[in-house]
Protein backbone atom coordinates (compact mmCIF):
# COMPACT_ATOMS: atom_id res chain seq x y z
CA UNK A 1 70.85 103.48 103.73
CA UNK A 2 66.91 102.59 102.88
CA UNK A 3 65.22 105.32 101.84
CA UNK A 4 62.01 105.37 99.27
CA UNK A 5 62.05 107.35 96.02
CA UNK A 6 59.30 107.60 93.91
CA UNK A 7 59.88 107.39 89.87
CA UNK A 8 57.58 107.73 86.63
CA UNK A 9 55.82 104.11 86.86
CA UNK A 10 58.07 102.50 88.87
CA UNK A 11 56.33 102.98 92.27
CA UNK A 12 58.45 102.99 95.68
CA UNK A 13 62.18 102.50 94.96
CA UNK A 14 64.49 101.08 98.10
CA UNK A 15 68.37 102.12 98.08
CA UNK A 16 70.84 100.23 99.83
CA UNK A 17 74.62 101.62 100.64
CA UNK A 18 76.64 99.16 101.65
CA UNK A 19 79.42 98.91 104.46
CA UNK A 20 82.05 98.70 101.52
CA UNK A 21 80.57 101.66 99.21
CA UNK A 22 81.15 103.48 101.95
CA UNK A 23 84.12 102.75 103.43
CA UNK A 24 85.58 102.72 99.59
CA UNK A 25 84.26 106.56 99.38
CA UNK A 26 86.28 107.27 103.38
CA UNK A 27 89.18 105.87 101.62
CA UNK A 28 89.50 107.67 98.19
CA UNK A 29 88.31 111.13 100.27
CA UNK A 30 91.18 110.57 103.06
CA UNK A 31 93.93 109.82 100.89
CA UNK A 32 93.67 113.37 99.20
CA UNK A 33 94.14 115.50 102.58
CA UNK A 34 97.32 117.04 102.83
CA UNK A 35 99.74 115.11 105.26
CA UNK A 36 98.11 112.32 105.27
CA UNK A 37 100.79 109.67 104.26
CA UNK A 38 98.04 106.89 104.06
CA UNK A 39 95.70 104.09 105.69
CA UNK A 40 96.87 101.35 107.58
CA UNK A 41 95.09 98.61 108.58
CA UNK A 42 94.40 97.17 111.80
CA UNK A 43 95.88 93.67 112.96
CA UNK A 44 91.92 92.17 112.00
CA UNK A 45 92.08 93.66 108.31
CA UNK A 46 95.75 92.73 107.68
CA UNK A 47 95.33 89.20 108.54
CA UNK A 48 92.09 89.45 106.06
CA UNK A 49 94.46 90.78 103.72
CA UNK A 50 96.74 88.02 103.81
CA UNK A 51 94.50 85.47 103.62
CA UNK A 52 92.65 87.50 100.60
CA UNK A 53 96.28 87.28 99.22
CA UNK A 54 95.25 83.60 98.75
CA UNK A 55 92.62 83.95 96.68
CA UNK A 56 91.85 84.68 93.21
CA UNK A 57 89.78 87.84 92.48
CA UNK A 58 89.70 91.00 90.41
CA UNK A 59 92.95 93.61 91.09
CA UNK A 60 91.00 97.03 92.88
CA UNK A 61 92.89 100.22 92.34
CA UNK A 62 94.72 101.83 94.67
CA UNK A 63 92.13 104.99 95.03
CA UNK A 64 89.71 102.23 95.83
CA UNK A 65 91.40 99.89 98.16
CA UNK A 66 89.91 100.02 101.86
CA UNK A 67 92.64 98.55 104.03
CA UNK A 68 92.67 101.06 107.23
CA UNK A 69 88.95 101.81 106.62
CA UNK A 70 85.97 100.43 108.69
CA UNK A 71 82.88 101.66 108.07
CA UNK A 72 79.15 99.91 109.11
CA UNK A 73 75.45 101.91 107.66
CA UNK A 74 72.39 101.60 109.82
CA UNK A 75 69.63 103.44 110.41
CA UNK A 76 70.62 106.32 107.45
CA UNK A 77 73.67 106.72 109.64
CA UNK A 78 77.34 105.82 108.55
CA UNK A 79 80.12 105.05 111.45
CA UNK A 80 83.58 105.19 110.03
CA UNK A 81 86.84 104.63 111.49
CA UNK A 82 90.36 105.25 109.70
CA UNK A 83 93.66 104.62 110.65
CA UNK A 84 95.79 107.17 108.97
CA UNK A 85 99.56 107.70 108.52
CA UNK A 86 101.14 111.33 108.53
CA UNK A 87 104.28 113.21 107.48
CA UNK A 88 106.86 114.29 110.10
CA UNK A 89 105.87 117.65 111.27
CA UNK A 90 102.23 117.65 110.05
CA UNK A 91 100.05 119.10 113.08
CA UNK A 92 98.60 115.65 113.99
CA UNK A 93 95.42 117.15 115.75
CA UNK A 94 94.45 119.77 112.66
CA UNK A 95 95.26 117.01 110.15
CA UNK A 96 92.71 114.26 112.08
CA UNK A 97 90.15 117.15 112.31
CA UNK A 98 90.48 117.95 108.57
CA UNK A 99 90.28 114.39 107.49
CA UNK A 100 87.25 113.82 109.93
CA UNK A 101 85.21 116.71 108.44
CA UNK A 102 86.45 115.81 104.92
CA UNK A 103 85.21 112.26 105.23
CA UNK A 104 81.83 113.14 106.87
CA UNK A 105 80.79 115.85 103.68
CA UNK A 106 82.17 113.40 101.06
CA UNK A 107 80.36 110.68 102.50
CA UNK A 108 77.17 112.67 102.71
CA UNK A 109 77.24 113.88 99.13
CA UNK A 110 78.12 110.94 97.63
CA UNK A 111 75.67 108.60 99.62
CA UNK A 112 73.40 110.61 101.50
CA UNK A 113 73.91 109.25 104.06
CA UNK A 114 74.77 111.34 107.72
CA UNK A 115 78.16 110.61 108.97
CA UNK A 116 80.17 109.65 112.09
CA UNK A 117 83.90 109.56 111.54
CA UNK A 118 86.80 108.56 113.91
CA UNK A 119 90.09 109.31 113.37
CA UNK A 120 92.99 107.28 114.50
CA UNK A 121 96.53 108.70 113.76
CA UNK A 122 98.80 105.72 114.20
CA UNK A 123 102.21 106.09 112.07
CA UNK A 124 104.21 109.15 111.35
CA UNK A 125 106.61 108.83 108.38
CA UNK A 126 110.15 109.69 109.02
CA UNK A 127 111.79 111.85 106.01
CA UNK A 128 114.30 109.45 104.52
């Protein structure tokens, strides 16, 4: 997001939300509905995450990881797309409506940003 923000002294102030602030904000949000078993990554993203496997780099927590998480800013506007697991029995519908207008206000209040958020239900847990 760029907006301008006036300060004591400072003059204008630009802000910048990045693709992965945001997408790290879908994540943590869509995690907490009820049902919702987890994210899953596409077939991109988990050959990203095998190759980041590779490399050396800080461990993220869990709440913060993004796999199953797309999300691109532009124009003060944030598209994001999750792929989501769910329980056995949750109503798949209700629970991808919930998560899409939970996503959309957390992303909103955290980055000010308006929201677009697509849903993508794409593994149901079996009960073991």
């Amino acid at each position: 997001m760029s907006g301008a923000a006036t300060g004591p002294g400072t003059g204008r102030v630009t802000l910048h939300v990045s693709d992965l602030a945001v997408a790290r904000v879908a994540a943590r949000r869509a995690r907490t509905v009820p049902g919702v078993t987890g994210l899953l990554g596409d077939v991109a993203q988990t050959l990203l995450g095998i190759a980041a496997d590779w490399l050396p780099r800080e461990p993220v927590p869990e709440e913060l990881r993004t796999r199953g998480v797309v999300a691109s800013v532009q124009d003060g506007t944030a598209e994001v797309r999750l792929c989501i697991g769910v329980r056995l029995g949750t109503p798949c519908a209700e629970t991808a409506a919930r998560v899409q207008r939970e996503v959309a206000g957390e992303v909103t209040a955290v980055t000010g940003l308006a929201a677009r958020v697509r849903v993508t239900i794409a593994d149901i847990t079996l009960p073991t």
